[in-house]
Protein backbone atom coordinates (compact mmCIF):
# COMPACT_ATOMS: atom_id res chain seq x y z
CA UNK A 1 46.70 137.70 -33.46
CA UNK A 2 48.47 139.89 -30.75
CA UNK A 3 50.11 143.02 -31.53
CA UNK A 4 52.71 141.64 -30.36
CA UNK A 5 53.08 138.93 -32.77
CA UNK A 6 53.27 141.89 -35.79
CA UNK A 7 56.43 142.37 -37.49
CA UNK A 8 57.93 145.86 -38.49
CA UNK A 9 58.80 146.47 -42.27
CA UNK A 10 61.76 148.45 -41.73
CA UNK A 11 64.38 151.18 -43.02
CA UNK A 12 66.60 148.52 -44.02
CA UNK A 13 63.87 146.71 -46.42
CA UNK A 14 62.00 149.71 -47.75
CA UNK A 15 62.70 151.01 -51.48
CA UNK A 16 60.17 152.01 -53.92
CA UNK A 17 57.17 149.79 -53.37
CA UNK A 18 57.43 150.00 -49.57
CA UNK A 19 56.37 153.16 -47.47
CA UNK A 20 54.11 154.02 -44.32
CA UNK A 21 50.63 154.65 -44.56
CA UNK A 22 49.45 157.89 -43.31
CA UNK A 23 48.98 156.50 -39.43
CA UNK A 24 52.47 155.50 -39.62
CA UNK A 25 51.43 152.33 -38.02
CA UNK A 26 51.05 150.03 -41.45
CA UNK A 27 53.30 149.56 -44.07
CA UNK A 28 52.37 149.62 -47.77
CA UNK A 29 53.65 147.27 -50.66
CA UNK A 30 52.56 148.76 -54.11
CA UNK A 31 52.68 146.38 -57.00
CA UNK A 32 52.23 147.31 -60.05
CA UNK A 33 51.07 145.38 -63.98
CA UNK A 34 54.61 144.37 -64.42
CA UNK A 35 55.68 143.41 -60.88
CA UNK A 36 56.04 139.78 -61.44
CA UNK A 37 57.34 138.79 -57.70
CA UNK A 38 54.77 141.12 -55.90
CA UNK A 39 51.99 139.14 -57.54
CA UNK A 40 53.89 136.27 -56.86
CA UNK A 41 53.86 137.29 -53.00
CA UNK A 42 50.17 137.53 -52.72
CA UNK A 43 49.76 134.13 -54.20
CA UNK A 44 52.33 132.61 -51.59
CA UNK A 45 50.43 134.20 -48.73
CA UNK A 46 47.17 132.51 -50.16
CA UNK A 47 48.70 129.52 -49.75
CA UNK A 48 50.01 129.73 -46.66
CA UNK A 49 48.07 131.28 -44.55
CA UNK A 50 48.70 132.35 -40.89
CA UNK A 51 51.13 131.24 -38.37
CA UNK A 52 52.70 132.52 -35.71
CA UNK A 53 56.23 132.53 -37.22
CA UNK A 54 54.64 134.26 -39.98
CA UNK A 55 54.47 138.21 -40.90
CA UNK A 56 50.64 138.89 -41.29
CA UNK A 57 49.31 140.37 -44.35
CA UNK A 58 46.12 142.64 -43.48
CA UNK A 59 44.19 142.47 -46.03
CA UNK A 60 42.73 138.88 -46.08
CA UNK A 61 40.02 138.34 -44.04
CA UNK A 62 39.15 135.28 -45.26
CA UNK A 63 41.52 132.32 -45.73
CA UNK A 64 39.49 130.28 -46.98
CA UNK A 65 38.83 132.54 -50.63
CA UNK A 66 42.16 132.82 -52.62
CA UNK A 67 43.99 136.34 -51.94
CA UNK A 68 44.01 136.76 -55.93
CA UNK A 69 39.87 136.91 -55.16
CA UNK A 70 39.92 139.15 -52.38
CA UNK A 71 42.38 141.96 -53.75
CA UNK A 72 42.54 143.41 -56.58
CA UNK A 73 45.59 142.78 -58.63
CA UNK A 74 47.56 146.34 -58.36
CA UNK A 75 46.09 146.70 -55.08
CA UNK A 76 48.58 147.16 -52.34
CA UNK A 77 49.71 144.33 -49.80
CA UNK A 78 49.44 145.78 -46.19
CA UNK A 79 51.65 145.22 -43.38
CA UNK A 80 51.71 145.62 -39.42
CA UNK A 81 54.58 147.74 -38.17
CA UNK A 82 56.29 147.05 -34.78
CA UNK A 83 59.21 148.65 -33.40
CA UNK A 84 62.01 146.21 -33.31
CA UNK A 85 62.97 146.20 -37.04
CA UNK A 86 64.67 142.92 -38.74
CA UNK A 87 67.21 140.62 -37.24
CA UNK A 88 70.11 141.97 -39.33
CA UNK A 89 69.61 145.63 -37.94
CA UNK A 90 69.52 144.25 -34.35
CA UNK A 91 73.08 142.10 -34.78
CA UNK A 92 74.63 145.30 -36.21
CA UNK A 93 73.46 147.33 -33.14
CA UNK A 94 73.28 144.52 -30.21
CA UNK A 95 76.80 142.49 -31.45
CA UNK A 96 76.22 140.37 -28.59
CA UNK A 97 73.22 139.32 -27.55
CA UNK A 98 72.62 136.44 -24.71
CA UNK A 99 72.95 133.14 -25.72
CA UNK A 100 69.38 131.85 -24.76
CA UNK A 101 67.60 134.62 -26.87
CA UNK A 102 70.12 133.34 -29.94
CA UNK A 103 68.86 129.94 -29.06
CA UNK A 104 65.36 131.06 -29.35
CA UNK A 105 65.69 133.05 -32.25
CA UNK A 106 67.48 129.58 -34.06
CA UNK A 107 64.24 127.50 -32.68
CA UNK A 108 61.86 130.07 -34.03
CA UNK A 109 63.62 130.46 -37.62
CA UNK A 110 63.08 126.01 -37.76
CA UNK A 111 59.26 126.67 -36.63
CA UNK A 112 58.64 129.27 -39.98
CA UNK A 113 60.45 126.66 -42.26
CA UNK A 114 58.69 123.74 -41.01
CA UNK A 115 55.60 125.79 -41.66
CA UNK A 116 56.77 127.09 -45.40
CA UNK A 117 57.97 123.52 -46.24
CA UNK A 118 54.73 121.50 -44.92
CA UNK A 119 52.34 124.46 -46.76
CA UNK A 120 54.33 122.82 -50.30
CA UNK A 121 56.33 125.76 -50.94
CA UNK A 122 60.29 126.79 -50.05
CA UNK A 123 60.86 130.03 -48.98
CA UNK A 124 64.08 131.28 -51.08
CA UNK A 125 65.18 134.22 -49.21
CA UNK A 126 66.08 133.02 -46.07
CA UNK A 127 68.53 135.66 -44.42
CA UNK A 128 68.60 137.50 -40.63
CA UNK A 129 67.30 140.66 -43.27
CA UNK A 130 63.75 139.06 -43.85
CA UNK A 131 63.35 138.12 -40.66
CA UNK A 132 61.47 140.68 -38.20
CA UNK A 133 60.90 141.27 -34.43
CA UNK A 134 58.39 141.91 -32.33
CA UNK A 135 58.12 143.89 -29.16
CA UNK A 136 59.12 140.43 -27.41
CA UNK A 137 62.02 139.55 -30.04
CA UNK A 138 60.45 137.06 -31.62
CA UNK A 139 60.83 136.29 -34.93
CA UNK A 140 58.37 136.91 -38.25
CA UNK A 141 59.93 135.72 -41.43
CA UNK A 142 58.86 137.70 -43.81
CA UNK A 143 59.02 138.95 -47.92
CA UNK A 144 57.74 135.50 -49.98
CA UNK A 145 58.12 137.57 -53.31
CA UNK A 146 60.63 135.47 -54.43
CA UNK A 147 59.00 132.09 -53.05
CA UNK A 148 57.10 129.26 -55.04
CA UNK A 149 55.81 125.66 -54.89
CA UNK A 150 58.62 122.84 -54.34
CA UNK A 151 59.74 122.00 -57.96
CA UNK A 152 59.37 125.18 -59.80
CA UNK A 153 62.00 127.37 -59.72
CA UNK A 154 62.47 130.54 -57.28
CA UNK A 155 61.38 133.76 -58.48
CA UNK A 156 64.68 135.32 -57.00
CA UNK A 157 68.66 134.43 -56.01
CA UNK A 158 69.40 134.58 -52.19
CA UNK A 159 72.11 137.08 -51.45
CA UNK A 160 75.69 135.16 -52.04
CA UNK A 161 76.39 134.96 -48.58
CA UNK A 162 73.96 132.62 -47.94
CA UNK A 163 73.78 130.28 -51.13
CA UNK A 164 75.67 126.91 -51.50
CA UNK A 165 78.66 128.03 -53.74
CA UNK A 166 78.66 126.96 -57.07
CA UNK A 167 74.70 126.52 -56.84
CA UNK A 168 73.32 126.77 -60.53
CA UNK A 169 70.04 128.85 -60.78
CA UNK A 170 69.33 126.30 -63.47
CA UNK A 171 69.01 123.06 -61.53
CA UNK A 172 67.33 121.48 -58.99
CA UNK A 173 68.93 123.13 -55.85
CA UNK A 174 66.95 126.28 -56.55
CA UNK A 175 63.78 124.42 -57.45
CA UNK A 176 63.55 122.61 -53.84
CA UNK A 177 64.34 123.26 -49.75
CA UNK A 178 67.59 122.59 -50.04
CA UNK A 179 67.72 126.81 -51.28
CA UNK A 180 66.48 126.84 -47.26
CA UNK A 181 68.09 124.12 -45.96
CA UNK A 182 71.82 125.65 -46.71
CA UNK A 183 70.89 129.44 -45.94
CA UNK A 184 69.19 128.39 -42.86
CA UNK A 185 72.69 126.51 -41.76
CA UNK A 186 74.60 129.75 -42.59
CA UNK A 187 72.26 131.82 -40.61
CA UNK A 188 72.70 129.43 -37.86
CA UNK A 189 76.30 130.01 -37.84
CA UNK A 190 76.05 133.68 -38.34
CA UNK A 191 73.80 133.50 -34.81
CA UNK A 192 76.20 131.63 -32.19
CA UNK A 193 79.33 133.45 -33.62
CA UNK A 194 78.41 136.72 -33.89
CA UNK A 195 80.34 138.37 -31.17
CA UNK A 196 82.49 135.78 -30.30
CA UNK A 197 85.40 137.06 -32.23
CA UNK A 198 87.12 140.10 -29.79
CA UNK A 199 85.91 143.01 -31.00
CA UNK A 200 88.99 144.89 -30.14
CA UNK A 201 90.99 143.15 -32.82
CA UNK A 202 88.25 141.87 -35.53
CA UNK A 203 84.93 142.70 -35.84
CA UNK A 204 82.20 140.01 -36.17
CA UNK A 205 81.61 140.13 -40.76
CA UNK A 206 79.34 138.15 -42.31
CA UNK A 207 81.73 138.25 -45.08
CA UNK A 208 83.58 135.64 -43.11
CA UNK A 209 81.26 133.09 -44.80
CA UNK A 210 83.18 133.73 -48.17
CA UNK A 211 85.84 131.23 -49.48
CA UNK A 212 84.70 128.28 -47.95
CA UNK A 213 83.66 130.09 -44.21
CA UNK A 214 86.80 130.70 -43.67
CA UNK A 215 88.20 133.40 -41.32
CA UNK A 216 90.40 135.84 -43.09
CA UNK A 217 93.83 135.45 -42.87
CA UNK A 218 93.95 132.75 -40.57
CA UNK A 219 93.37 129.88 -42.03
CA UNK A 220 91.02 128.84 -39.42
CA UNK A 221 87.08 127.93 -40.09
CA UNK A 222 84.46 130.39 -38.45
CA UNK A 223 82.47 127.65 -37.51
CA UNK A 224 85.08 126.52 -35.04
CA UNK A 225 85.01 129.54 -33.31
CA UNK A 226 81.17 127.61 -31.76
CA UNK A 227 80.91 127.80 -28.28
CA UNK A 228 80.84 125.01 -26.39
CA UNK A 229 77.28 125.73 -24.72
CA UNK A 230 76.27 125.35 -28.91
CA UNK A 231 78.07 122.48 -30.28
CA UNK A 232 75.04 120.53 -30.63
CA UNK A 233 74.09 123.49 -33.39
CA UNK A 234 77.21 122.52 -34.70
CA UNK A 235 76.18 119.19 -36.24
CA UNK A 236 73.10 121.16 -37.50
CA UNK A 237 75.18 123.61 -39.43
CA UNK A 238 77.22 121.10 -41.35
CA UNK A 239 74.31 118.71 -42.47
CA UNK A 240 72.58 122.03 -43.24
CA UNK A 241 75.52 122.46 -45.80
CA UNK A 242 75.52 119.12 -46.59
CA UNK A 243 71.65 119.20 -47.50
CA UNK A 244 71.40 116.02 -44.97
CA UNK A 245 67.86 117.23 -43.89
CA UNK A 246 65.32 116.95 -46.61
CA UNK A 247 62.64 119.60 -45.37
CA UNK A 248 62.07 121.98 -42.82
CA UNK A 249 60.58 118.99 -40.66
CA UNK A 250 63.54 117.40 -40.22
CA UNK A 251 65.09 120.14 -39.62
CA UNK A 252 62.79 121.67 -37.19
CA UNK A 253 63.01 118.15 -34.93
CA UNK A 254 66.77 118.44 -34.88
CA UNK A 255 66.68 121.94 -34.05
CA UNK A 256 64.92 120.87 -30.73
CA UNK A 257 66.71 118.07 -29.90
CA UNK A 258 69.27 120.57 -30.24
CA UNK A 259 67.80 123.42 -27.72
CA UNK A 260 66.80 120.58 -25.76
CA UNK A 261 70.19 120.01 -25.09
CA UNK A 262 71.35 123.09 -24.90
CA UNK A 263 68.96 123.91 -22.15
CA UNK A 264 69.63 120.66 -19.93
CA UNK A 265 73.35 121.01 -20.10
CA UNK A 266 72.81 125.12 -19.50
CA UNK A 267 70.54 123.89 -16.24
CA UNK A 268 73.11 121.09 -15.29
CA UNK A 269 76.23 123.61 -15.50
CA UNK A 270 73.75 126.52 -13.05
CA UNK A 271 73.10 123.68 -10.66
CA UNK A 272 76.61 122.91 -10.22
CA UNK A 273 77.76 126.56 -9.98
């Protein structure tokens, strides 16, 4: 796999089990006895394998012999490093970044959760912080610790932002993709507004999302503000909220359909200028 294609463990995600080695160029996940979602991680990462969407882990060599036989249990997970940290660190410092590379970024997410979904597990932490960049902007999803097989239950809660409200940890909405399916429709959303809103007057927030995605003191939903280049993404949004798509494979073909069109009417509206 090209460098390239290496995602960056960042500021923003490191804590106590995540630090440089001494090159600087790797990062290190420790994981100790009692570290029930780091041992969880290596197992998900057995079972995936690679994929271009996909952060690479460096130490399997082979994919063919279960991770669990080819580390050692407290042995660390290693990690590529690339400069362009995680998509949540590049929003707060590029607030608006060209519609095309949003676009992409939206295809790419689909690609990883078509991936996840078809592999027979759901990915559970699916937010613009767990998902990296390379030196080209692409996007590496990334940190499966709380991840498991469809039907059992995640090993963690997605950030409130990006869970269906009133979700119970209990039933079945955490135990399938639909724990993807709605976060991936809020990042969506988070992707063609951000920047929209003047930033004289209000700042883009993902707090916006809160009571019901509603704009603060206006009364007005956030996911009107949609450009019109991006209405198509619009539809995609609501079903993702409505848990209309079943897996990340029906997802994934509406998201092209959906960049499809965005690119045709993008080329139709250049021709005509």
């Amino acid at each position: 796999m090209s460098s390239d294609y290496l995602g960056q463990l960042t500021d923003s995600l490191a804590h106590d089990s995540f630090h440089p080695d001494d090159s600087g160029d790797v990062y290190v996940k420790t994981c100790d006895a009692e570290d029930l979602m780091g041992h969880n991680e290596r197992h998900v990462y057995s079972g995936l394998g690679p994929h271009p969407r996909i952060l690479k882990c460096l130490n399997p060599t082979d994919w063919t012999i279960p991770i669990a036989e080819r580390v050692s249990p407290n042995e660390p997970l290693r990690f590529p490093k690339a400069p362009k940290g995680d998509l949540q660190q590049y929003l707060w410092n590029h607030p608006d970044p060209p519609f095309p590379l949003r676009v992409k970024w939206i295809h790419q997410i689909a690609e990883g959760l078509e991936f996840i979904h078809t592999k027979g597990f759901f990915w559970a932490d699916c937010t613009p912080a767990n998902m990296l960049l390379t030196n080209n902007l692409d996007i590496l999803l990334c940190d499966f610790g709380a991840s498991t097989l469809i039907t059992e239950r995640a090993f963690g809660v997605l950030p409130g932002l990006y869970m269906k409200p009133g979700a119970d940890f209990s039933g079945d909405y955490f135990r399938s993709t639909k724990v993807d399916i709605y976060a991936f429709g809020c990042v969506v959303l988070e992707l063609i507004t951000h920047g929209v809103i003047d930033a004289e007057t209000e700042a883009w927030n993902p707090e916006f999302f809160r009571g019901g995605h509603t704009y603060p003191d206006s009364g007005f939903l956030l996911i009107d503000l949609i450009p019109t280049s991006l209405v198509p993404f619009k539809a995609i949004v609501e079903s993702c909220w409505d848990l209309y798509y079943p897996d990340g494979r029906q997802l994934f073909a509406a998201v092209k359909d959906a960049c499809t069109q965005y690119e045709s009417e993008t080329q139709s509206s250049a021709n005509v200028e």
